[in-house]
PDB file of N, CA and C in Angstrom:
ATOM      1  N   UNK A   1     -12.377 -41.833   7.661  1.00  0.00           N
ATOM      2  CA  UNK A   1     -11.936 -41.122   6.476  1.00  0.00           C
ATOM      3  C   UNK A   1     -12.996 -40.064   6.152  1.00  0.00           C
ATOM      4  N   UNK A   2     -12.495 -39.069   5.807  1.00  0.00           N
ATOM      5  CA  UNK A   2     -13.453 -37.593   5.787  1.00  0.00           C
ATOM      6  C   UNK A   2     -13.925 -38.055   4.016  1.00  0.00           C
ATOM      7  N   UNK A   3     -14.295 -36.700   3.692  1.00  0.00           N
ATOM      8  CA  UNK A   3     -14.429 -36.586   2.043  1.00  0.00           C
ATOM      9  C   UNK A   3     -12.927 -35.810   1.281  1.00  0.00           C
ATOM     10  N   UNK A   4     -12.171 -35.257   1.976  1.00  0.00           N
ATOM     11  CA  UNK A   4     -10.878 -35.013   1.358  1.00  0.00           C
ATOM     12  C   UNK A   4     -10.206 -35.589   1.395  1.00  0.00           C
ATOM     13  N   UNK A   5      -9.804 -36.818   2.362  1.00  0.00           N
ATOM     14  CA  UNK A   5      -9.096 -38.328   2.127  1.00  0.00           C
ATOM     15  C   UNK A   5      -9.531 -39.358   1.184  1.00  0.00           C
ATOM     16  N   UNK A   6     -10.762 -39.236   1.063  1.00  0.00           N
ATOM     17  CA  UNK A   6     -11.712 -39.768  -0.100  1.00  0.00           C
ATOM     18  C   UNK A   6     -11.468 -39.411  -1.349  1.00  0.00           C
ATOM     19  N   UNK A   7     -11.241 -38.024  -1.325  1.00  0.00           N
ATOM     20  CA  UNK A   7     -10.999 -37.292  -2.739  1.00  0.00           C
ATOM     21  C   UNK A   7      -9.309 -37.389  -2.972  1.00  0.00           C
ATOM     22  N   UNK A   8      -8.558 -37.564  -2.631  1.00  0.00           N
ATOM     23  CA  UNK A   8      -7.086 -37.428  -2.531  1.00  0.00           C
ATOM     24  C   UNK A   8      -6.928 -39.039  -3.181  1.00  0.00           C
ATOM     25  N   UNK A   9      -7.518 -40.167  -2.145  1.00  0.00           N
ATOM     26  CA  UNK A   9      -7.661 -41.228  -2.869  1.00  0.00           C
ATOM     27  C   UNK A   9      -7.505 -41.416  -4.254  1.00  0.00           C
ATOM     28  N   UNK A  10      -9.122 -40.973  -4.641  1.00  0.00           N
ATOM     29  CA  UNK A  10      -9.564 -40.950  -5.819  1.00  0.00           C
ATOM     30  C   UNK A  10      -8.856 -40.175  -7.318  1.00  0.00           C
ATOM     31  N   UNK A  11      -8.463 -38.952  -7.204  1.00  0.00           N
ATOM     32  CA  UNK A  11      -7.384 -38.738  -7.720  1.00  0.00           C
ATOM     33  C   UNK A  11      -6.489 -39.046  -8.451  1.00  0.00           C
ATOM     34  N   UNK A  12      -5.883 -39.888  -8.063  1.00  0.00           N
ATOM     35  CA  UNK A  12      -4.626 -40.574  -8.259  1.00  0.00           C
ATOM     36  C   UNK A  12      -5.084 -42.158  -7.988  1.00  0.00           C
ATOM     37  N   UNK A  13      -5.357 -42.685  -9.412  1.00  0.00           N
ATOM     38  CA  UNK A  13      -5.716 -44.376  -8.882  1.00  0.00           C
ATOM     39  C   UNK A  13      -4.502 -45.105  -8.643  1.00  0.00           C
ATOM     40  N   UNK A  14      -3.435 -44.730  -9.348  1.00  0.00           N
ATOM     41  CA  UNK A  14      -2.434 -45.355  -9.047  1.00  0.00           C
ATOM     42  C   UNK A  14      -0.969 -44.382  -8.838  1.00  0.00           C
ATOM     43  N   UNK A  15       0.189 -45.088  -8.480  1.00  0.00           N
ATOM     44  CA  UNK A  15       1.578 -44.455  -8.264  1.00  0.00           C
ATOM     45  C   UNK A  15       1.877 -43.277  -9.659  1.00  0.00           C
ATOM     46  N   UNK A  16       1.714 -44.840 -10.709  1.00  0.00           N
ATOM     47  CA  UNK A  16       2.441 -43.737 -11.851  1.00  0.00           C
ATOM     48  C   UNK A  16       1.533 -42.661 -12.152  1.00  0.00           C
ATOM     49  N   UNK A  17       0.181 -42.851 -12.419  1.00  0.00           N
ATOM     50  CA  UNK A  17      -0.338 -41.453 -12.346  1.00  0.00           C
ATOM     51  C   UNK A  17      -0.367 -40.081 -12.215  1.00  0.00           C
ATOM     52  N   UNK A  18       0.182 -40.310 -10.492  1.00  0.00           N
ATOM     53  CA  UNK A  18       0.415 -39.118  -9.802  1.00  0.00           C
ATOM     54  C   UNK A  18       2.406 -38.807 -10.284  1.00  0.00           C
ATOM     55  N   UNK A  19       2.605 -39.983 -10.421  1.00  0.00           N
ATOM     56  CA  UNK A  19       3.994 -39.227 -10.889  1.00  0.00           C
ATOM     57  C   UNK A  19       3.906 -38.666 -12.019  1.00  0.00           C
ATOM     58  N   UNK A  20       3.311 -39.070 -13.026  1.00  0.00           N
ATOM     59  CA  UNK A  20       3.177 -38.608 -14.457  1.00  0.00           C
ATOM     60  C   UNK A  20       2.778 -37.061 -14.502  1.00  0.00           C
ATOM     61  N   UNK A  21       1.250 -37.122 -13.515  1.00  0.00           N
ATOM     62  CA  UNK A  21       0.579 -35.173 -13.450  1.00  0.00           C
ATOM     63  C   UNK A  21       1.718 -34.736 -12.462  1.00  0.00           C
ATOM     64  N   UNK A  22       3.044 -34.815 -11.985  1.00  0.00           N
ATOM     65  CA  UNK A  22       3.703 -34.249 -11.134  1.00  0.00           C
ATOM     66  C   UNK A  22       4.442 -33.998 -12.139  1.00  0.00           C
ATOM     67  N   UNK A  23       4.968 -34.831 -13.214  1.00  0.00           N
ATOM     68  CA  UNK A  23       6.203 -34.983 -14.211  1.00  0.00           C
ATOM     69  C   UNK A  23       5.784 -33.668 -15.340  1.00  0.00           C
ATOM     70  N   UNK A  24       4.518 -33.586 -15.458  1.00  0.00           N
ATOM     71  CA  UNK A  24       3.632 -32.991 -16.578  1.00  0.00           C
ATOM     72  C   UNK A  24       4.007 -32.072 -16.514  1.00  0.00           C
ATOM     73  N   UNK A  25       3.122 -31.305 -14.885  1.00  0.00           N
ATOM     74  CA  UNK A  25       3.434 -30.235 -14.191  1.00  0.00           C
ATOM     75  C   UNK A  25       4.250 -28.804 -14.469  1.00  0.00           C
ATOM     76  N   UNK A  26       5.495 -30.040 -13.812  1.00  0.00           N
ATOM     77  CA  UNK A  26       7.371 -29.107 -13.721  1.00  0.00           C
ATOM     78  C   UNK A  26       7.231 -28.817 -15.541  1.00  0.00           C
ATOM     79  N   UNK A  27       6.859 -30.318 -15.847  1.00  0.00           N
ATOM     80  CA  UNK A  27       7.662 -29.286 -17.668  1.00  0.00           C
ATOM     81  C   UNK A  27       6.459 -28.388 -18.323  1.00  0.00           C
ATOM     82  N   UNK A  28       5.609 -28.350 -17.569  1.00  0.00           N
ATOM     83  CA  UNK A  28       4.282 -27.007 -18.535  1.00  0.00           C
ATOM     84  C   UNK A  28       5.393 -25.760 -17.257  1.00  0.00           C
ATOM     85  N   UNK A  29       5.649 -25.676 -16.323  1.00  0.00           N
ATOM     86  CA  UNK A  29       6.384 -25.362 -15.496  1.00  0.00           C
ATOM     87  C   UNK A  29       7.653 -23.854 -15.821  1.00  0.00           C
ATOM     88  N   UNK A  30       7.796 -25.176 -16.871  1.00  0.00           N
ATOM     89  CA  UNK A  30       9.570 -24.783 -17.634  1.00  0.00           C
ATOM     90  C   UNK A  30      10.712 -25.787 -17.197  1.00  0.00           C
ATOM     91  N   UNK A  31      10.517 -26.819 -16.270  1.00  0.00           N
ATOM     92  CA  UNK A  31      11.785 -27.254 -15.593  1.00  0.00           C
ATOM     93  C   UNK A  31      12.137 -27.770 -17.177  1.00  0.00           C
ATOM     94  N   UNK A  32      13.800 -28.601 -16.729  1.00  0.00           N
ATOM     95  CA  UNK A  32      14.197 -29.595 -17.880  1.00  0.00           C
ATOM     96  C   UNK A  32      13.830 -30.911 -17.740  1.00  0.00           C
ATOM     97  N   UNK A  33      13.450 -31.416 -18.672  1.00  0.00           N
ATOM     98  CA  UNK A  33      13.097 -33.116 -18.051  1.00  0.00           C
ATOM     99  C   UNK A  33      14.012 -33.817 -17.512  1.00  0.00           C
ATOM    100  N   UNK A  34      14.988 -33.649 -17.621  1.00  0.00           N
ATOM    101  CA  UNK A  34      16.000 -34.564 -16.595  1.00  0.00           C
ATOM    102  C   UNK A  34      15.367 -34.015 -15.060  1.00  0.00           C
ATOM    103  N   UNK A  35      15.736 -32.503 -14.471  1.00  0.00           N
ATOM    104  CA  UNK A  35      15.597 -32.358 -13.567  1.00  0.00           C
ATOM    105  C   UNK A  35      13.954 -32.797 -12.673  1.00  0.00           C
ATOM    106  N   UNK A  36      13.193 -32.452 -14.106  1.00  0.00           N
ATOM    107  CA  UNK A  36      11.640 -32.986 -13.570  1.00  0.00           C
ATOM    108  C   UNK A  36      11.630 -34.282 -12.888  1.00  0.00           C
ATOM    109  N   UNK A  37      12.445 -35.111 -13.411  1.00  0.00           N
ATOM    110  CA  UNK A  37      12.553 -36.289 -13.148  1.00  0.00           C
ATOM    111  C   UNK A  37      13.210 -37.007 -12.047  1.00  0.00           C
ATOM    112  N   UNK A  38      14.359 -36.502 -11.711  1.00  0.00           N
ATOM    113  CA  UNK A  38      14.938 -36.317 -10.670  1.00  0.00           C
ATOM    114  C   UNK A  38      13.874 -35.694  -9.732  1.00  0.00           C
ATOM    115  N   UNK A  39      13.034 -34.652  -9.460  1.00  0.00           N
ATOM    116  CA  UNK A  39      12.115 -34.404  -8.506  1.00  0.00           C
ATOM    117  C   UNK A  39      11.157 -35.092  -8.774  1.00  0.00           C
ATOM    118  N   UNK A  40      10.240 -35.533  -9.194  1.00  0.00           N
ATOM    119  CA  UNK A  40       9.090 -36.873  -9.549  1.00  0.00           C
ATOM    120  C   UNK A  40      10.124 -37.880  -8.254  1.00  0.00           C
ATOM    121  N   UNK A  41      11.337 -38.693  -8.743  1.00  0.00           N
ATOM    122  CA  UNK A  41      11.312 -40.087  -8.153  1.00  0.00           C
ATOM    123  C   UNK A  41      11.829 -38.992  -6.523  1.00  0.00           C
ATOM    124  N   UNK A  42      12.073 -38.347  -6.057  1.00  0.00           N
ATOM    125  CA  UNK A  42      12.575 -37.693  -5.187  1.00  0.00           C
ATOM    126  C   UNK A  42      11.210 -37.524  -4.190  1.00  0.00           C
ATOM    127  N   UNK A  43       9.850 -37.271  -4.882  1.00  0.00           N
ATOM    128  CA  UNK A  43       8.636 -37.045  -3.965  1.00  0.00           C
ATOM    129  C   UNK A  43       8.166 -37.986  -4.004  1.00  0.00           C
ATOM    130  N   UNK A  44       8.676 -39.471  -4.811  1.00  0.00           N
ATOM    131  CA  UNK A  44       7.732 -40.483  -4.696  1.00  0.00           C
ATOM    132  C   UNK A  44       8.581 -41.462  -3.544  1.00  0.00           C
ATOM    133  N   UNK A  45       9.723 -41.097  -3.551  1.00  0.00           N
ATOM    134  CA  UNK A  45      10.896 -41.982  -2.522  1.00  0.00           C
ATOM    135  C   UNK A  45      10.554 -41.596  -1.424  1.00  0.00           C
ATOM    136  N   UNK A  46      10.021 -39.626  -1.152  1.00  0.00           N
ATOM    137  CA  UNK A  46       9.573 -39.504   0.469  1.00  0.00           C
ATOM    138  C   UNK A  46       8.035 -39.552   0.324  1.00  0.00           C
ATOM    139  N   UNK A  47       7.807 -39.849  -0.324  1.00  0.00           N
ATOM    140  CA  UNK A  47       5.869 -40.412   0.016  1.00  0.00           C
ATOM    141  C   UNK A  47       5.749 -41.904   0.593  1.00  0.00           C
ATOM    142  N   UNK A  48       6.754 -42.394  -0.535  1.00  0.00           N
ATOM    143  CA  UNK A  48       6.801 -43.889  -0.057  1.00  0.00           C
ATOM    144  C   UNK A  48       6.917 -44.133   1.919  1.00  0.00           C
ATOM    145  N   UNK A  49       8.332 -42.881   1.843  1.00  0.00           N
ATOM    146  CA  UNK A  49       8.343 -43.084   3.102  1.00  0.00           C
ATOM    147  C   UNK A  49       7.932 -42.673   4.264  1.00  0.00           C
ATOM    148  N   UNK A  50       6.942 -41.702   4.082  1.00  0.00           N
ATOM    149  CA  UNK A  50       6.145 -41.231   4.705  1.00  0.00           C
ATOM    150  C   UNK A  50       5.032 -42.455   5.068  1.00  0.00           C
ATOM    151  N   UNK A  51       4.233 -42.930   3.991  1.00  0.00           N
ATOM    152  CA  UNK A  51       3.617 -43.942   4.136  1.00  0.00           C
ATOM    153  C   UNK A  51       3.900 -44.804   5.054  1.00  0.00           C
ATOM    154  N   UNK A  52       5.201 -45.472   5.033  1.00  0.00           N
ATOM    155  CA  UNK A  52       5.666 -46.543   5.683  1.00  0.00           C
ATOM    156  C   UNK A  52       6.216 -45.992   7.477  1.00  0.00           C
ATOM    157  N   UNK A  53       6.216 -44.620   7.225  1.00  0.00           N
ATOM    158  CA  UNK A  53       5.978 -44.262   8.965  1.00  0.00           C
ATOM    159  C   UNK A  53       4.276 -43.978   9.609  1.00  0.00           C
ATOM    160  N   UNK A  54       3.585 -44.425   8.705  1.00  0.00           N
ATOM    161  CA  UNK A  54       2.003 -44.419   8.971  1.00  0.00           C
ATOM    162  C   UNK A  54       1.377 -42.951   8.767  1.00  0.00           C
ATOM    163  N   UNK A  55       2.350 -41.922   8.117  1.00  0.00           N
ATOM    164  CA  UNK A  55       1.634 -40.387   8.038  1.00  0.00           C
ATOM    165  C   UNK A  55       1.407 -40.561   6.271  1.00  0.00           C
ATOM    166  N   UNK A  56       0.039 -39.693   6.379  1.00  0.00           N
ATOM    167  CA  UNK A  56      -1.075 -39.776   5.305  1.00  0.00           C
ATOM    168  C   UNK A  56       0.106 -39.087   4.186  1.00  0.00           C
ATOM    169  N   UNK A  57       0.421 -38.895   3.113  1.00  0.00           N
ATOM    170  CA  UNK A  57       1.014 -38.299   2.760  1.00  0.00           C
ATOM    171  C   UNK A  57       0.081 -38.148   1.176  1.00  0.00           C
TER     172      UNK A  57
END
């Protein structure tokens, strides 16, 4: 593990976290919160599955 896998880690201690500063994001953004939301569980469904094919995501 380098220091930017280290730092990516660190980041984000947990799931909801990173969904929350993703959720934040879109609506400082302008999106609508429905749609924010709909993209939040949409990047966390292909992270998940990224993960589970062994790529760093």
């Amino acid at each position: 593990m380098d220091i930017l896998d280290a730092a990516k880690l660190l980041r984000f201690q947990t799931d909801w976290e990173r969904r929350f500063h993703e959720y934040d994001l879109l609506l400082t953004a302008g999106i609508d919160a429905d749609e924010a939301e709909r993209i939040v569980r949409r990047a966390a469904a292909d992270r998940a599955a990224l993960q589970q094919e062994g790529i760093a995501a």
